[in-house]
PDB file of N, CA and C in Angstrom:
ATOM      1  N   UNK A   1      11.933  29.227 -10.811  1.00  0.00           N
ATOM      2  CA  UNK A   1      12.218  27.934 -11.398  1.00  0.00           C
ATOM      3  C   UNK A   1      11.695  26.848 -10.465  1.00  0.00           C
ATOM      4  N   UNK A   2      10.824  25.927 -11.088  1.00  0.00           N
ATOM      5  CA  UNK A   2      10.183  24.672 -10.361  1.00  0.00           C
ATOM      6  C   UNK A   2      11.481  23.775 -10.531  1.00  0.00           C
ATOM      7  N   UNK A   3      11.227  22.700  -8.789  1.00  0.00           N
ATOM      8  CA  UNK A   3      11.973  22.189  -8.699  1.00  0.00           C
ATOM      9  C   UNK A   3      12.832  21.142  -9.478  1.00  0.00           C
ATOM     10  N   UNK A   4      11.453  20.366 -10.215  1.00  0.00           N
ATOM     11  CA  UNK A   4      11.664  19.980 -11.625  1.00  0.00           C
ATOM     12  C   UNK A   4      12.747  20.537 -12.550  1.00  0.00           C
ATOM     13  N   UNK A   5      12.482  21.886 -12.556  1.00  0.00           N
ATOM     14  CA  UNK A   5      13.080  22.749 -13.802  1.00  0.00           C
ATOM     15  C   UNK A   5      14.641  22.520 -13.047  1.00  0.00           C
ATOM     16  N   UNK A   6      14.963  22.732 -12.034  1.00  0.00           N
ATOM     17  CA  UNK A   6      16.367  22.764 -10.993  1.00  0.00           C
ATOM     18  C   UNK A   6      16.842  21.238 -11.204  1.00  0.00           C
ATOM     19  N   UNK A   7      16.087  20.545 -11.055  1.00  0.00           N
ATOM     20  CA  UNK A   7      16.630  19.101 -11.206  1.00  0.00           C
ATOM     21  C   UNK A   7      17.339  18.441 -12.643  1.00  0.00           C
ATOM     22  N   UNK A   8      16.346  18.599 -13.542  1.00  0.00           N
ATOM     23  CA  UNK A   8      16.567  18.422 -14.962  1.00  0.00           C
ATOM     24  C   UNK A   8      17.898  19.309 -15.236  1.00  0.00           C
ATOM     25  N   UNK A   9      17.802  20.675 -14.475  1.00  0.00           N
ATOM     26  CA  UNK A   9      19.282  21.667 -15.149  1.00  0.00           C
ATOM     27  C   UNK A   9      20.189  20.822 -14.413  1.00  0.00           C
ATOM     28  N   UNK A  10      20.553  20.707 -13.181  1.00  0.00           N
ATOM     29  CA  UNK A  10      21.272  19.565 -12.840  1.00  0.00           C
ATOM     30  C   UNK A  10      21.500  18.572 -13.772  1.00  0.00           C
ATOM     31  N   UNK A  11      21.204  17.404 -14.399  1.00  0.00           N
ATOM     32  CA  UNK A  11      21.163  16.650 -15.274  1.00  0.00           C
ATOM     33  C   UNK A  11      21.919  17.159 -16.569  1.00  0.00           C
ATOM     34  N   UNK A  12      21.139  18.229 -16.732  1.00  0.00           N
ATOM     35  CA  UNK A  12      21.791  18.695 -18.220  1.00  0.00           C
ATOM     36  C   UNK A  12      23.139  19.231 -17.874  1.00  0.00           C
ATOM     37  N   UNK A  13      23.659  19.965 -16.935  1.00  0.00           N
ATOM     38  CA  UNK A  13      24.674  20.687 -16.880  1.00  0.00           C
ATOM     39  C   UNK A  13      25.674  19.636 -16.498  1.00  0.00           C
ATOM     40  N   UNK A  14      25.546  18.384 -16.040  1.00  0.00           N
ATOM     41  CA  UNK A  14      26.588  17.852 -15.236  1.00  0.00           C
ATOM     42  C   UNK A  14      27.001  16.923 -16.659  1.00  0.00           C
ATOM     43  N   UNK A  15      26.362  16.603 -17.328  1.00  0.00           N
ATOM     44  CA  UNK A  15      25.979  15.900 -18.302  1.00  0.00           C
ATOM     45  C   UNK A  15      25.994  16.385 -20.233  1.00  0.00           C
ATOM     46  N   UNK A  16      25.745  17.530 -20.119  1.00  0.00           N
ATOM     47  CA  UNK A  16      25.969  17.971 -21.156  1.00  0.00           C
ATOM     48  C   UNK A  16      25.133  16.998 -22.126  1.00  0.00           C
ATOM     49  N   UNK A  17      23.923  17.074 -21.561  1.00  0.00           N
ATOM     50  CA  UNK A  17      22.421  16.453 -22.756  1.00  0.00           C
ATOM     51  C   UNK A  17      21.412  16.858 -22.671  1.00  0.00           C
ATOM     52  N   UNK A  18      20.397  16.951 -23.660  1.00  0.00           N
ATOM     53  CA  UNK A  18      19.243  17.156 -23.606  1.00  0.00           C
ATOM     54  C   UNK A  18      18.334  16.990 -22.602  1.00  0.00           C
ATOM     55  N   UNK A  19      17.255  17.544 -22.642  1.00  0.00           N
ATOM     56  CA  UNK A  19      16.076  17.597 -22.055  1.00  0.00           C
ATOM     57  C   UNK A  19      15.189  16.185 -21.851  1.00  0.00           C
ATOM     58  N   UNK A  20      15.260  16.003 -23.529  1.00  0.00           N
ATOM     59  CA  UNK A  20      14.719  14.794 -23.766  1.00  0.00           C
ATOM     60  C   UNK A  20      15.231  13.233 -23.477  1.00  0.00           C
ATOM     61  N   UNK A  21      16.417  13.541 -23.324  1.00  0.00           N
ATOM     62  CA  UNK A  21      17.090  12.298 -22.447  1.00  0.00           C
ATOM     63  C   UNK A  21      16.512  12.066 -21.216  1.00  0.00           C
ATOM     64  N   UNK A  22      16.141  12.611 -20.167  1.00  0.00           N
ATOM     65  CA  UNK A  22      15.957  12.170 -18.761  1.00  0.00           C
ATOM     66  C   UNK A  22      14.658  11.731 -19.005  1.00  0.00           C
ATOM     67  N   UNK A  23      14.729  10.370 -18.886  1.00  0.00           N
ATOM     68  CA  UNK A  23      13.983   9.779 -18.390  1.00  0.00           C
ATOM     69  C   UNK A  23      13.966   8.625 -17.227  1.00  0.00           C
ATOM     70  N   UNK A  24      12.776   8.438 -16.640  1.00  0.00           N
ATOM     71  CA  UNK A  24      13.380   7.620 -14.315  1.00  0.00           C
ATOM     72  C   UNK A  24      14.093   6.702 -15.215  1.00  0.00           C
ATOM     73  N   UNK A  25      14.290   5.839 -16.221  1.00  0.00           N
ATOM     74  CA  UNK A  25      15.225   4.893 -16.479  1.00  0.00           C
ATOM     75  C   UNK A  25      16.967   5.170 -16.338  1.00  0.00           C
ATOM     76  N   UNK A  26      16.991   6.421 -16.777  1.00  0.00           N
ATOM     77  CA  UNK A  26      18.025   6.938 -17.161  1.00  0.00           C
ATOM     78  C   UNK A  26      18.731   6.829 -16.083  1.00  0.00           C
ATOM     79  N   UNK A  27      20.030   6.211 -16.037  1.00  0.00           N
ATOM     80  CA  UNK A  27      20.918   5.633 -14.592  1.00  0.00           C
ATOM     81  C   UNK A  27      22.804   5.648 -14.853  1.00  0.00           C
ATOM     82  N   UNK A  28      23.126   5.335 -13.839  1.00  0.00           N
ATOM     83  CA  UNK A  28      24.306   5.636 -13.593  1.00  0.00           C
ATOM     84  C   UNK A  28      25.230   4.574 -15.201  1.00  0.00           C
ATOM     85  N   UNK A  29      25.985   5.151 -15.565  1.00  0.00           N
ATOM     86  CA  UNK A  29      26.690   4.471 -16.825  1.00  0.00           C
ATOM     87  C   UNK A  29      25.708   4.516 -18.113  1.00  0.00           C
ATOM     88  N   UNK A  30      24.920   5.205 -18.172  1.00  0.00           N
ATOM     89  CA  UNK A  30      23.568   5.003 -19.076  1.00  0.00           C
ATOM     90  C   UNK A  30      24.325   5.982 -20.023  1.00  0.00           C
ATOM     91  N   UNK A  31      25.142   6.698 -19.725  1.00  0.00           N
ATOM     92  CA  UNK A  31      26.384   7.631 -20.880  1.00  0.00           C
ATOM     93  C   UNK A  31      27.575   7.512 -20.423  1.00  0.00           C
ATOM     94  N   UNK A  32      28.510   8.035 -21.278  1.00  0.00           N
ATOM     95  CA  UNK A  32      29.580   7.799 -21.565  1.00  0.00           C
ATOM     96  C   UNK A  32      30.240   8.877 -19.679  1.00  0.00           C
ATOM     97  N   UNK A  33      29.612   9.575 -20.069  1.00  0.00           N
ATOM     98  CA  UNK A  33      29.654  10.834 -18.850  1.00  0.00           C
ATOM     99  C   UNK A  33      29.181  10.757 -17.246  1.00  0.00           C
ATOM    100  N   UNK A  34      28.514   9.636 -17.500  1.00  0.00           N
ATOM    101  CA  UNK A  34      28.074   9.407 -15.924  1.00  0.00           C
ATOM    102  C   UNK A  34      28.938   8.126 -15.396  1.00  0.00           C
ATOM    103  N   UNK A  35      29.950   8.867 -15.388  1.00  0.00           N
ATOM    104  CA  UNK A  35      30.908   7.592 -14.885  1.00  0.00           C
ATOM    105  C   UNK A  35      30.886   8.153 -13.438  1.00  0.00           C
ATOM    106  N   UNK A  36      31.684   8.037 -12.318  1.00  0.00           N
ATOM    107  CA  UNK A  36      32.540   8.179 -10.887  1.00  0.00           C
ATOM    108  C   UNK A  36      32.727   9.719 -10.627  1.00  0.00           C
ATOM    109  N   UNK A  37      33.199  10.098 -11.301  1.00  0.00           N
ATOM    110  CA  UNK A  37      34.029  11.526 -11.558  1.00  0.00           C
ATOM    111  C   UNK A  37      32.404  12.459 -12.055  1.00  0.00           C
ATOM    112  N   UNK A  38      31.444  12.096 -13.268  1.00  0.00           N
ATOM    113  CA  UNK A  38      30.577  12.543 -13.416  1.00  0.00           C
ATOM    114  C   UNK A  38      29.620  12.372 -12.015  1.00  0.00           C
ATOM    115  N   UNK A  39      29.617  11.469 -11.657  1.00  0.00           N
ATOM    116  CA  UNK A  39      28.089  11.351 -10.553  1.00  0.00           C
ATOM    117  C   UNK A  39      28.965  12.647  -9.487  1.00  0.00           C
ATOM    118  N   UNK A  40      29.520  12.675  -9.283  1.00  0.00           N
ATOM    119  CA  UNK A  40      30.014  13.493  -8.109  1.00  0.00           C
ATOM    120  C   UNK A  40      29.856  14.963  -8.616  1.00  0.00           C
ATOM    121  N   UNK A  41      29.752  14.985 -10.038  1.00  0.00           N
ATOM    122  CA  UNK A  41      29.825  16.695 -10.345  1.00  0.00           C
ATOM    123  C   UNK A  41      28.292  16.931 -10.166  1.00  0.00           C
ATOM    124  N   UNK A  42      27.581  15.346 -10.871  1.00  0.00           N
ATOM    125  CA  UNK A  42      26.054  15.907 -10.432  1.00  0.00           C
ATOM    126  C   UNK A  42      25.494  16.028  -9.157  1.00  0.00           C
ATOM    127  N   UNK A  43      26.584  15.415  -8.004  1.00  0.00           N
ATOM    128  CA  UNK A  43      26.181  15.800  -6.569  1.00  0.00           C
ATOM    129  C   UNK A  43      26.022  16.916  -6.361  1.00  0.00           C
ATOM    130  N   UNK A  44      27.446  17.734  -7.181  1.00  0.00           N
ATOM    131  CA  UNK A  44      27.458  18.760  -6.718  1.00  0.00           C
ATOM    132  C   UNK A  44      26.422  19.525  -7.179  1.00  0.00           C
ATOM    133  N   UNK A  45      26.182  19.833  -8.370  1.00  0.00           N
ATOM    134  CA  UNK A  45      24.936  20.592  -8.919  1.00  0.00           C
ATOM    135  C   UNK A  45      23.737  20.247  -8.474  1.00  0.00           C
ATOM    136  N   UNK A  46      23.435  19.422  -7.817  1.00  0.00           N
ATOM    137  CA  UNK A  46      22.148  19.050  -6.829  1.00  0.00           C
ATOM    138  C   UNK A  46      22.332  19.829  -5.642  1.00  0.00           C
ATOM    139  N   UNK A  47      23.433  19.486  -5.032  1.00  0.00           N
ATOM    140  CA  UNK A  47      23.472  20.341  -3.590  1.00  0.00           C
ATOM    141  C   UNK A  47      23.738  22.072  -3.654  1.00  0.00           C
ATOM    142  N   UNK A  48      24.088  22.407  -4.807  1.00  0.00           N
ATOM    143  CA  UNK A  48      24.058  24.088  -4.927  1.00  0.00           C
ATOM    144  C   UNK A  48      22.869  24.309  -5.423  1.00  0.00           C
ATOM    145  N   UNK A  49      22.050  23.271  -6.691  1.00  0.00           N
ATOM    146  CA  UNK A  49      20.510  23.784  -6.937  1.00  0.00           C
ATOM    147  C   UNK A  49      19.330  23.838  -5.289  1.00  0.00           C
ATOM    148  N   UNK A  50      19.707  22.895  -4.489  1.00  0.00           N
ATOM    149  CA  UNK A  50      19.093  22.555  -3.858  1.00  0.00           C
ATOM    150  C   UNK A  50      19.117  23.224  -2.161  1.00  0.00           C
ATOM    151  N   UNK A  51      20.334  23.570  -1.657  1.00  0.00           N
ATOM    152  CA  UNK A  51      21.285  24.038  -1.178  1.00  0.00           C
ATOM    153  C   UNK A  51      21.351  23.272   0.275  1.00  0.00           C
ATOM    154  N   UNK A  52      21.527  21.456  -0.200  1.00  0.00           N
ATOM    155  CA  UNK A  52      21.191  20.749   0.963  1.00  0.00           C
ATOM    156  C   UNK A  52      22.694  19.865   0.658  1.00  0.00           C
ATOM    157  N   UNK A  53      23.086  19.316   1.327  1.00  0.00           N
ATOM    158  CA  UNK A  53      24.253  18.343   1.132  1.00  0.00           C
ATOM    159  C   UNK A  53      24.031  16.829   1.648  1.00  0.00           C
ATOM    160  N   UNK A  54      24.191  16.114   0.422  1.00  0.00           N
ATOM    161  CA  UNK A  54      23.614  14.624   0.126  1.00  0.00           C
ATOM    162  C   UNK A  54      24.509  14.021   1.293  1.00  0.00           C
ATOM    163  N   UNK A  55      24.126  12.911   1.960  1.00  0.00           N
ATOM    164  CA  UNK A  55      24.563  12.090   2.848  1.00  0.00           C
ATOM    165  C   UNK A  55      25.194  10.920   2.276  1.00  0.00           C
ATOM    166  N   UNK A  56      26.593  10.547   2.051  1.00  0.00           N
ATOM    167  CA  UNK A  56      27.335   9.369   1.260  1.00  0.00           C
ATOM    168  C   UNK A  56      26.168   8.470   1.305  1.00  0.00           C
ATOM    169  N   UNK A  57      25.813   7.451   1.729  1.00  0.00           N
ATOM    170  CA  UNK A  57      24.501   6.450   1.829  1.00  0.00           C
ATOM    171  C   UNK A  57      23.740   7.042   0.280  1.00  0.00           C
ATOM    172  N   UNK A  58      23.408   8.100   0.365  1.00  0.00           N
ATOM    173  CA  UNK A  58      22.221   8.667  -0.200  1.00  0.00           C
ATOM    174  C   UNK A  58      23.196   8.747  -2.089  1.00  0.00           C
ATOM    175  N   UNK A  59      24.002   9.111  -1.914  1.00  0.00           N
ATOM    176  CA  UNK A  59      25.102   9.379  -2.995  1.00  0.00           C
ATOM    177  C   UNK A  59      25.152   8.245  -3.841  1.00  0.00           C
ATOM    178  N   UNK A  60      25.116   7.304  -2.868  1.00  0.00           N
ATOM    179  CA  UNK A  60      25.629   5.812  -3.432  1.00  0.00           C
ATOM    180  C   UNK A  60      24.852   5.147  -4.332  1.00  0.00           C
ATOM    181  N   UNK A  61      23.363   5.274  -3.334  1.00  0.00           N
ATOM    182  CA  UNK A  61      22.518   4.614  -3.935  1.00  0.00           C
ATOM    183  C   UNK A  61      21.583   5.555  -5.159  1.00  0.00           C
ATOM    184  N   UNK A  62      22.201   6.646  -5.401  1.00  0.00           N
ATOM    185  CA  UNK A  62      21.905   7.756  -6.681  1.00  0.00           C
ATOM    186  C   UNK A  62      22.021   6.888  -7.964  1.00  0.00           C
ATOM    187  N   UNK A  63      21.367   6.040  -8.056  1.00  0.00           N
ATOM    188  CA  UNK A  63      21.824   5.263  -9.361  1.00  0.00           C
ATOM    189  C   UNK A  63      20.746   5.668 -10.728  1.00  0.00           C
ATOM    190  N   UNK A  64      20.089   6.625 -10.512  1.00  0.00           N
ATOM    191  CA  UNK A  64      19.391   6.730 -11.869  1.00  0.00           C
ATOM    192  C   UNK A  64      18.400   8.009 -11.430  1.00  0.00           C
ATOM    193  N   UNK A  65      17.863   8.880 -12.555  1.00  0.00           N
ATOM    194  CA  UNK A  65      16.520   9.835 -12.736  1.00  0.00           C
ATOM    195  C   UNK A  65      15.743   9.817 -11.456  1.00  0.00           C
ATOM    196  N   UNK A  66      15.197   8.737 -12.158  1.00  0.00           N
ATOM    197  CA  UNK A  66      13.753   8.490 -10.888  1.00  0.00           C
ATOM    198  C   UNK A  66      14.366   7.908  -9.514  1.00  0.00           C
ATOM    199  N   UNK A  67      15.669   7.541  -9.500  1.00  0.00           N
ATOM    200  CA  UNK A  67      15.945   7.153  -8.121  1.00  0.00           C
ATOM    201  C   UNK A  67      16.093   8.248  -7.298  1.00  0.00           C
ATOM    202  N   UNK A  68      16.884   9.547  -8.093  1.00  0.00           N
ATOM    203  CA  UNK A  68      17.176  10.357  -7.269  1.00  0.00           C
ATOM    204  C   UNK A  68      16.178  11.476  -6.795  1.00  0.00           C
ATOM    205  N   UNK A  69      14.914  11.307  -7.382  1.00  0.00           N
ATOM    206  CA  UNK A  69      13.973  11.813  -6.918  1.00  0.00           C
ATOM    207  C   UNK A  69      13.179  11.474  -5.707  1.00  0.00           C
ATOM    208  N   UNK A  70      13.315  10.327  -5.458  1.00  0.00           N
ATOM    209  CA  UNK A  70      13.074   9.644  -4.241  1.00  0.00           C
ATOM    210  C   UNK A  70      13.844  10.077  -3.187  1.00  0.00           C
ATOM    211  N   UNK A  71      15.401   9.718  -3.120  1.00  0.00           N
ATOM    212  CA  UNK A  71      16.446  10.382  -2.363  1.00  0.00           C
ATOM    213  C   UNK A  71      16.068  11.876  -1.616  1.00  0.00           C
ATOM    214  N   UNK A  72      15.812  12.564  -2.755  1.00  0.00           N
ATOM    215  CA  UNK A  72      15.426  14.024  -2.186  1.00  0.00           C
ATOM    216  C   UNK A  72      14.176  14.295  -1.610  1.00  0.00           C
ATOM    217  N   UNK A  73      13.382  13.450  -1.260  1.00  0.00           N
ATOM    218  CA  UNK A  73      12.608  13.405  -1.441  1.00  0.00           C
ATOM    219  C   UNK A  73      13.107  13.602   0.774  1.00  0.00           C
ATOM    220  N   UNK A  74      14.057  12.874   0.888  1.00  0.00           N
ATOM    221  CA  UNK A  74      14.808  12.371   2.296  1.00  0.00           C
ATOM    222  C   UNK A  74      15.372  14.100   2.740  1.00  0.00           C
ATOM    223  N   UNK A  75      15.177  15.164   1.816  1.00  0.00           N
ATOM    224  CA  UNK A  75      15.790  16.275   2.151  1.00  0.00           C
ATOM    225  C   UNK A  75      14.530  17.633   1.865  1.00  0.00           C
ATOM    226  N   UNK A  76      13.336  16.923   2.093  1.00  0.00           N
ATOM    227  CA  UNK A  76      11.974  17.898   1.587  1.00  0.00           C
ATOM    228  C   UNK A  76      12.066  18.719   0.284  1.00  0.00           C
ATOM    229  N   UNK A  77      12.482  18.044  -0.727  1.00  0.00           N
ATOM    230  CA  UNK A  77      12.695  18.398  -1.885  1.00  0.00           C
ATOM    231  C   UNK A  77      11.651  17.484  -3.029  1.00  0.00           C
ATOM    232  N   UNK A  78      10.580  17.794  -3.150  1.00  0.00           N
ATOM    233  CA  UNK A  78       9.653  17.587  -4.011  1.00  0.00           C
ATOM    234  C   UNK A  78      10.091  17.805  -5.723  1.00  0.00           C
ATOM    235  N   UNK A  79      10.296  16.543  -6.229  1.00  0.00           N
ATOM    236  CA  UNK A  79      10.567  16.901  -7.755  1.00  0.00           C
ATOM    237  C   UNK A  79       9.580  16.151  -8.541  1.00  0.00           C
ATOM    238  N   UNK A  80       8.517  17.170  -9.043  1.00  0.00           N
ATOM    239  CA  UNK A  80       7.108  17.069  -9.495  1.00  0.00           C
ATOM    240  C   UNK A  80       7.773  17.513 -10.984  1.00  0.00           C
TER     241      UNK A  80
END
């Protein structure tokens, strides 16, 4: 599985949506599900897909798709 493919399942699983939803716009409150309680489950499914553990700073500023590709980007995690 490309890292892509790991990232997006992240998304979908924490989230319970499509494929076709993620897009870099796509950001924190952008559903009903990405509230406080949601961003933290998608921490978690990032740091077990990934098997790195996000730095609060880094957590915070997780505010959307394409942001958090950048972020990881801080943990040699390429999401092409």
């Amino acid at each position: 599985m490309s890292n892509l493919e790991k990232y997006n399942q992240a998304f979908i699983t924490a989230f319970d949506i499509t494929e076709a939803q993620l897009t870099d716009d796509f950001g924190y409150q952008a559903i009903p599900e990405w509230d406080s309680v949601g961003h933290m489950g998608l921490v978690a499914e990032l740091e077990d897909a990934f098997d790195i553990m996000l730095e609060m700073e880094d957590i915070i500023d997780f505010s959307s798709y394409g942001e958090g590709k950048n972020i990881l980007k801080k943990y040699d995690v390429e999401v092409v």
